[in-house]
Each structure stands twice: as C-alpha cells, then as structure tokens.
Protein backbone atom coordinates (compact mmCIF):
# COMPACT_ATOMS: atom_id res chain seq x y z
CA UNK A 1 1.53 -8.76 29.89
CA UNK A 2 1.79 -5.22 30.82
CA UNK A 3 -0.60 -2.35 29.53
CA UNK A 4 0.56 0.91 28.03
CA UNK A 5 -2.29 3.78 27.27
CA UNK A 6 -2.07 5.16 23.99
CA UNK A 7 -2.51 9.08 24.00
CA UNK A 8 -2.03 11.48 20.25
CA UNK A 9 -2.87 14.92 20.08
CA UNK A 10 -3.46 14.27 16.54
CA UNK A 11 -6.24 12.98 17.90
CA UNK A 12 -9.45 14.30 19.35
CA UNK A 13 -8.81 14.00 23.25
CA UNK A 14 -11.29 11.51 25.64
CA UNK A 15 -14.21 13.16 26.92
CA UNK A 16 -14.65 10.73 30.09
CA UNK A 17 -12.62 8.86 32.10
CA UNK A 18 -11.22 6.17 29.35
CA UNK A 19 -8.20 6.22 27.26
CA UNK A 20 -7.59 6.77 23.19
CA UNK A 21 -6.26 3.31 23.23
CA UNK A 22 -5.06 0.67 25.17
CA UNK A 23 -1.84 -1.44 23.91
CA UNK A 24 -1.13 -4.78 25.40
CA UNK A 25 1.49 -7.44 24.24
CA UNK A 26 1.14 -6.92 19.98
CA UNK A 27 -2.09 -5.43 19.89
CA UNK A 28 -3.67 -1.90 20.45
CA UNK A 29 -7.60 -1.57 20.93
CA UNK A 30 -9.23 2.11 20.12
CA UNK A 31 -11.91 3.55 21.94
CA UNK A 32 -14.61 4.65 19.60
CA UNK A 33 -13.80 7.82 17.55
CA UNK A 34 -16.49 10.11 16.82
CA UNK A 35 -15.77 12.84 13.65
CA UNK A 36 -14.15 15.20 15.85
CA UNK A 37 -11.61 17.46 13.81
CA UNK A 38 -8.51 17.15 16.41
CA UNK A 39 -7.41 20.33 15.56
CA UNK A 40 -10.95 22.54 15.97
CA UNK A 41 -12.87 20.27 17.90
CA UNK A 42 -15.61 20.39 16.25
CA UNK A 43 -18.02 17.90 15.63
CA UNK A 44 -18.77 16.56 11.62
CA UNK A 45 -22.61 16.83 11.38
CA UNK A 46 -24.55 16.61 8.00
CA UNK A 47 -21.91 14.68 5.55
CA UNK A 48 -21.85 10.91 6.75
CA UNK A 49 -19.15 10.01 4.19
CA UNK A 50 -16.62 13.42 5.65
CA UNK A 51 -17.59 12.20 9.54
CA UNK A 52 -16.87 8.40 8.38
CA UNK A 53 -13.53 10.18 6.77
CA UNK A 54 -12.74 11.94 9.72
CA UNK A 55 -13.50 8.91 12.73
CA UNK A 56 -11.14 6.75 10.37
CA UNK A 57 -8.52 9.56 10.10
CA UNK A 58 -8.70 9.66 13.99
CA UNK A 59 -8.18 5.59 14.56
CA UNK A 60 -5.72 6.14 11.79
CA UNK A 61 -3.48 8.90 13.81
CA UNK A 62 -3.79 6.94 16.94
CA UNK A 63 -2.77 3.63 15.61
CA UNK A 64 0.68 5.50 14.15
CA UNK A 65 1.01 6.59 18.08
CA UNK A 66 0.78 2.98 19.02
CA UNK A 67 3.30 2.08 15.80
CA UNK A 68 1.26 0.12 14.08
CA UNK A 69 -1.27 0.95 11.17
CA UNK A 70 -4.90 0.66 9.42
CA UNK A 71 -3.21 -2.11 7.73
CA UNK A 72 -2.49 -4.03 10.31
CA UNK A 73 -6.26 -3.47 11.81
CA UNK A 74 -7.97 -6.97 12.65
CA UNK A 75 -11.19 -6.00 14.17
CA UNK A 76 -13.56 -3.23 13.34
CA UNK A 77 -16.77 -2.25 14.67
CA UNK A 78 -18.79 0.77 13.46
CA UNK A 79 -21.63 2.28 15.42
CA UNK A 80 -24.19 3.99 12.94
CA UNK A 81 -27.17 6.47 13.52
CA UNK A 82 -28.81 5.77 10.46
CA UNK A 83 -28.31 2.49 8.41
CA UNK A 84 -29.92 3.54 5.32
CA UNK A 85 -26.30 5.42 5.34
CA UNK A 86 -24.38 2.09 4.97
CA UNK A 87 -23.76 2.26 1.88
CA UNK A 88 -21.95 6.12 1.99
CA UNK A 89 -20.32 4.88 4.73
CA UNK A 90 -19.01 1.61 3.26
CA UNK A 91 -17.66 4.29 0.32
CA UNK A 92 -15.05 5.82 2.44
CA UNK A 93 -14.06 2.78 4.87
CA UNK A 94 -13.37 0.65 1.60
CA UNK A 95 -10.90 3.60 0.78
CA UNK A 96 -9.09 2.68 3.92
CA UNK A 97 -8.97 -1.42 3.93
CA UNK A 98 -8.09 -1.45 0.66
CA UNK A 99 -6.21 -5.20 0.87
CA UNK A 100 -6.93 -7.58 3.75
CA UNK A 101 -10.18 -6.56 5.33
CA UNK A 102 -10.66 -6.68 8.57
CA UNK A 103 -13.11 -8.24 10.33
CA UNK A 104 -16.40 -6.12 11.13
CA UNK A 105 -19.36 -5.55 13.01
CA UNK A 106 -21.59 -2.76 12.03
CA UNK A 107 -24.37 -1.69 14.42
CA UNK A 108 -27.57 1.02 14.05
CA UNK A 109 -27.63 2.60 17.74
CA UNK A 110 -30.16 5.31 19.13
CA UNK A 111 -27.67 7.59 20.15
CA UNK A 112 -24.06 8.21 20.12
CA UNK A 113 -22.42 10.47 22.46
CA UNK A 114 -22.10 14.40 20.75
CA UNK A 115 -24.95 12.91 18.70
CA UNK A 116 -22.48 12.11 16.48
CA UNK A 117 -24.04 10.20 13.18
CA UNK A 118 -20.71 7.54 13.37
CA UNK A 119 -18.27 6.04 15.74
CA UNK A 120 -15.65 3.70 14.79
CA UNK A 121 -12.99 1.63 17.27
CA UNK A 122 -10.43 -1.17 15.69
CA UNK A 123 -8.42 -3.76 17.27
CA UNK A 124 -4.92 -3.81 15.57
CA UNK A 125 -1.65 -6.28 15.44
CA UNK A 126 1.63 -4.69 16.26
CA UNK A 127 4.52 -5.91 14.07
C-alpha cells in the first residue's frame, strides 16, 4: 500500500516536521489539531467548548482534503488539559458524531504543545 500526505490550507499548517494527515489504502489518520483558527493563526484560549469547536472544524477540513468525512471517522482520541472540562467538551463533539460514534479515547495530559487546553486526531474510512 502506498502513502499519500494529506496537506489543506483550510487547515492550520504543521508546526514540526510531521504531516496534517497521512492516507493509506481507505483510511486517513490526523495528526492532533490544536484550536488554531487557519485563517489568523491564532490560538483559542479561555472557551473550551469554541477550542473543542475549532480542533473539530480543523480534522473536519482536513478529512474533506483526504475525501472522506467526520462521518466516516472510526477512531478518536482527545487530549485534554483539564478533565473537569469533559463534560463542555463532550457538548460540542456530540454536535459532530451525531449517528455512529466513533470509537474514543480521551486523555488529561500536562501539557499540550501552544498550551493549547485541547487536541483532537481521528482515524477515518475512505469510501
């Protein structure tokens, strides 16, 4: 199976030396998107359900690039600075697996790069 990398503008850009996603054979996997407004740059700080909002609209804009969808997302995983925000940020991902959820893992970390308060990657089937 051959690799293709995944690149969107309508997407914010890598800062390191990794890819916005990677598609091989029917899937696509996302590297983690922080709430970076694509079209500013900046960063989402202080509103955990408008930077959840704004990772998802990220995966969601790169997953179009790779022609597939958040529909078609099998595998989640959310990296969270504070999980007594679960809940806020369960608010706005429900909005955006509204049928057949995907699977999930949802992990508190010390630190995210930016200091971002969220990160989110997917792993999604290509139809």
């Amino acid at each position: 199976m051959e690799k293709a990398m995944i690149h969107t503008n309508n997407a914010p850009g890598a800062i390191g030396p990794y890819s916005q996603a990677v598609k091989v054979g029917n899937f696509v996997f996302t590297s983690g998107q922080l709430p970076v407004d694509p079209k500013t740059g900046e960063l989402i700080r202080g509103d955990i359900q408008k930077a959840t909002k704004q990772s998802l609209e990220n995966v969601s804009a790169i997953l179009k690039e790779a022609g597939t969808s958040m529909d078609n997302v099998v595998k989640t995983t959310v990296f969270i600075k504070d999980m007594n925000e679960f809940s806020k940020i369960n608010e706005v991902y429900a909005q955006y697996f509204l049928n057949d959820k995907p699977a999930r893992s949802c992990v508190e970390v010390a630190r995210l790069p930016k200091d971002a308060d969220v990160e989110i990657e997917v792993v999604a089937l290509i139809k």
